[in-house]
Protein backbone atom coordinates (compact mmCIF):
# COMPACT_ATOMS: atom_id res chain seq x y z
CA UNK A 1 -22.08 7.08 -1.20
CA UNK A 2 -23.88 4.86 0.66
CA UNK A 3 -25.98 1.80 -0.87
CA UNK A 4 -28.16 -0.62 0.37
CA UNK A 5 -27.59 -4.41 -0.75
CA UNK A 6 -29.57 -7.14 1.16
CA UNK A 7 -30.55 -4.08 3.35
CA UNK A 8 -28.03 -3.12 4.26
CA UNK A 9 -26.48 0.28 4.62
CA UNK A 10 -22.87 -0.06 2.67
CA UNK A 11 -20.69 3.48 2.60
CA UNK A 12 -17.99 2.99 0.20
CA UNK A 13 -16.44 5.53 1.57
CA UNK A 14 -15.56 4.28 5.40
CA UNK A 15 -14.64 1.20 3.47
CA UNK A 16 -11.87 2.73 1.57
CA UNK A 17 -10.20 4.22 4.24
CA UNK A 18 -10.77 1.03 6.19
CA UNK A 19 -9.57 -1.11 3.79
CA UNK A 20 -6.14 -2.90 4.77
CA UNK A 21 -3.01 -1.29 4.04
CA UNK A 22 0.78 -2.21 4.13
CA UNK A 23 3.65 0.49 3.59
CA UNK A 24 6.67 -0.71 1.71
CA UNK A 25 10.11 -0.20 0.81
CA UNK A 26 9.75 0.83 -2.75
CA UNK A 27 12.44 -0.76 -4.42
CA UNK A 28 10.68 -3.77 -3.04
CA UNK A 29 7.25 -3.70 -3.52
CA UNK A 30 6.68 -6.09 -6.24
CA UNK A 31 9.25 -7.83 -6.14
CA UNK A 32 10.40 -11.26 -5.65
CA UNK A 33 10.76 -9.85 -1.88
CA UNK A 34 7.38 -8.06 -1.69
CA UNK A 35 6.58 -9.58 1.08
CA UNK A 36 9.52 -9.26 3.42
CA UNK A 37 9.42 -5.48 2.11
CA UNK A 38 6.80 -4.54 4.77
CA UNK A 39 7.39 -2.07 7.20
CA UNK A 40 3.97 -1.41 8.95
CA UNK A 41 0.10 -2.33 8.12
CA UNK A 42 -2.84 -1.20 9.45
CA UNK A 43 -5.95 0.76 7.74
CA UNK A 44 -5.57 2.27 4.98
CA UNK A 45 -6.00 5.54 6.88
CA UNK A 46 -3.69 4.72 9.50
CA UNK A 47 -0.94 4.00 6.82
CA UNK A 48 -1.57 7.53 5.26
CA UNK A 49 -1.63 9.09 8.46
CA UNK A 50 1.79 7.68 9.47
CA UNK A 51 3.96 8.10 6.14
CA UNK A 52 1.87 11.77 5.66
CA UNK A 53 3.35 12.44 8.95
CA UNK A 54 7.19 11.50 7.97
CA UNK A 55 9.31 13.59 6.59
CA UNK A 56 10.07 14.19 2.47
CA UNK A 57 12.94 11.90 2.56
CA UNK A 58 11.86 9.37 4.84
CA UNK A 59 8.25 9.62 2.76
CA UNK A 60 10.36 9.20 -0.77
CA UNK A 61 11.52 5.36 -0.54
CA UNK A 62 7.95 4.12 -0.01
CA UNK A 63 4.90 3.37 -1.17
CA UNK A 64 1.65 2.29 0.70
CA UNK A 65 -0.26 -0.81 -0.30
CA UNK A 66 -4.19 -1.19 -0.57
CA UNK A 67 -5.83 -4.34 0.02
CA UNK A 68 -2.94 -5.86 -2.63
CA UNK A 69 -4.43 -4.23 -5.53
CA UNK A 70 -3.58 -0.11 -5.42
CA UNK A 71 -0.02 1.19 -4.72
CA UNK A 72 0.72 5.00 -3.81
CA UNK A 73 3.53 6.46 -4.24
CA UNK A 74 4.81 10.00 -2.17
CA UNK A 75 3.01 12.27 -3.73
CA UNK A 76 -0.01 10.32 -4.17
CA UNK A 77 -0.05 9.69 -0.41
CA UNK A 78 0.33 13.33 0.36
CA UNK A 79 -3.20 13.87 -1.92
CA UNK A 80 -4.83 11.62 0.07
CA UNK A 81 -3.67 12.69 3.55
CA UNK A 82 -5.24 16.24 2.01
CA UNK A 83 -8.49 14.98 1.10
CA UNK A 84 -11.77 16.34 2.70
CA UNK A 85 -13.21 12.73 3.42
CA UNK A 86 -9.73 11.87 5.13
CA UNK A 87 -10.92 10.45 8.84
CA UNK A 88 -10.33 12.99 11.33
CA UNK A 89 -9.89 15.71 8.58
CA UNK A 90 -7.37 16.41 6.37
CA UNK A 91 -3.82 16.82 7.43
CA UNK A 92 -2.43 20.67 7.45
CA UNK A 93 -0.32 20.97 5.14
């Protein structure tokens, strides 16, 4: 979708997959130790691509985080890492 605010061109969607990203330990993210819990950032696509790319088990004990406002989860990761607007394309499955 792209807008145009104080013309200029804004696509929402580059912006999501842009947005900064930090992958967790899950039993940590949100906790007291949230912050000591991170394991990589990078883009929000970059995150996705990496953790999409792990193995089930290694994938299970985390979570990615968006901009501090959005965690995913596995299986929710997976769904994005399928998605048509993913950068690059979607990741084969």
């Amino acid at each position: 979708m792209n807008t145009t605010i104080r013309a200029e061109s804004h696509d929402t969607r580059r912006d999501f997959w842009s947005d900064h990203a930090t992958v967790l330990r899950r039993e940590a993210a949100g906790g007291l130790l949230h912050d000591f819990a991170t394991l990589h950032a990078g883009t929000l696509a970059d995150m996705v691509r990496m953790v999409a790319r792990m193995t089930a088990d290694e994938r299970d004990g985390l979570v990615i985080e968006k901009a501090g406002d959005r965690q995913y989860g596995p299986g929710e990761i997976m769904a994005l890492a399928h998605r048509d607007d993913f950068p690059g394309g979607p990741i084969s499955r």
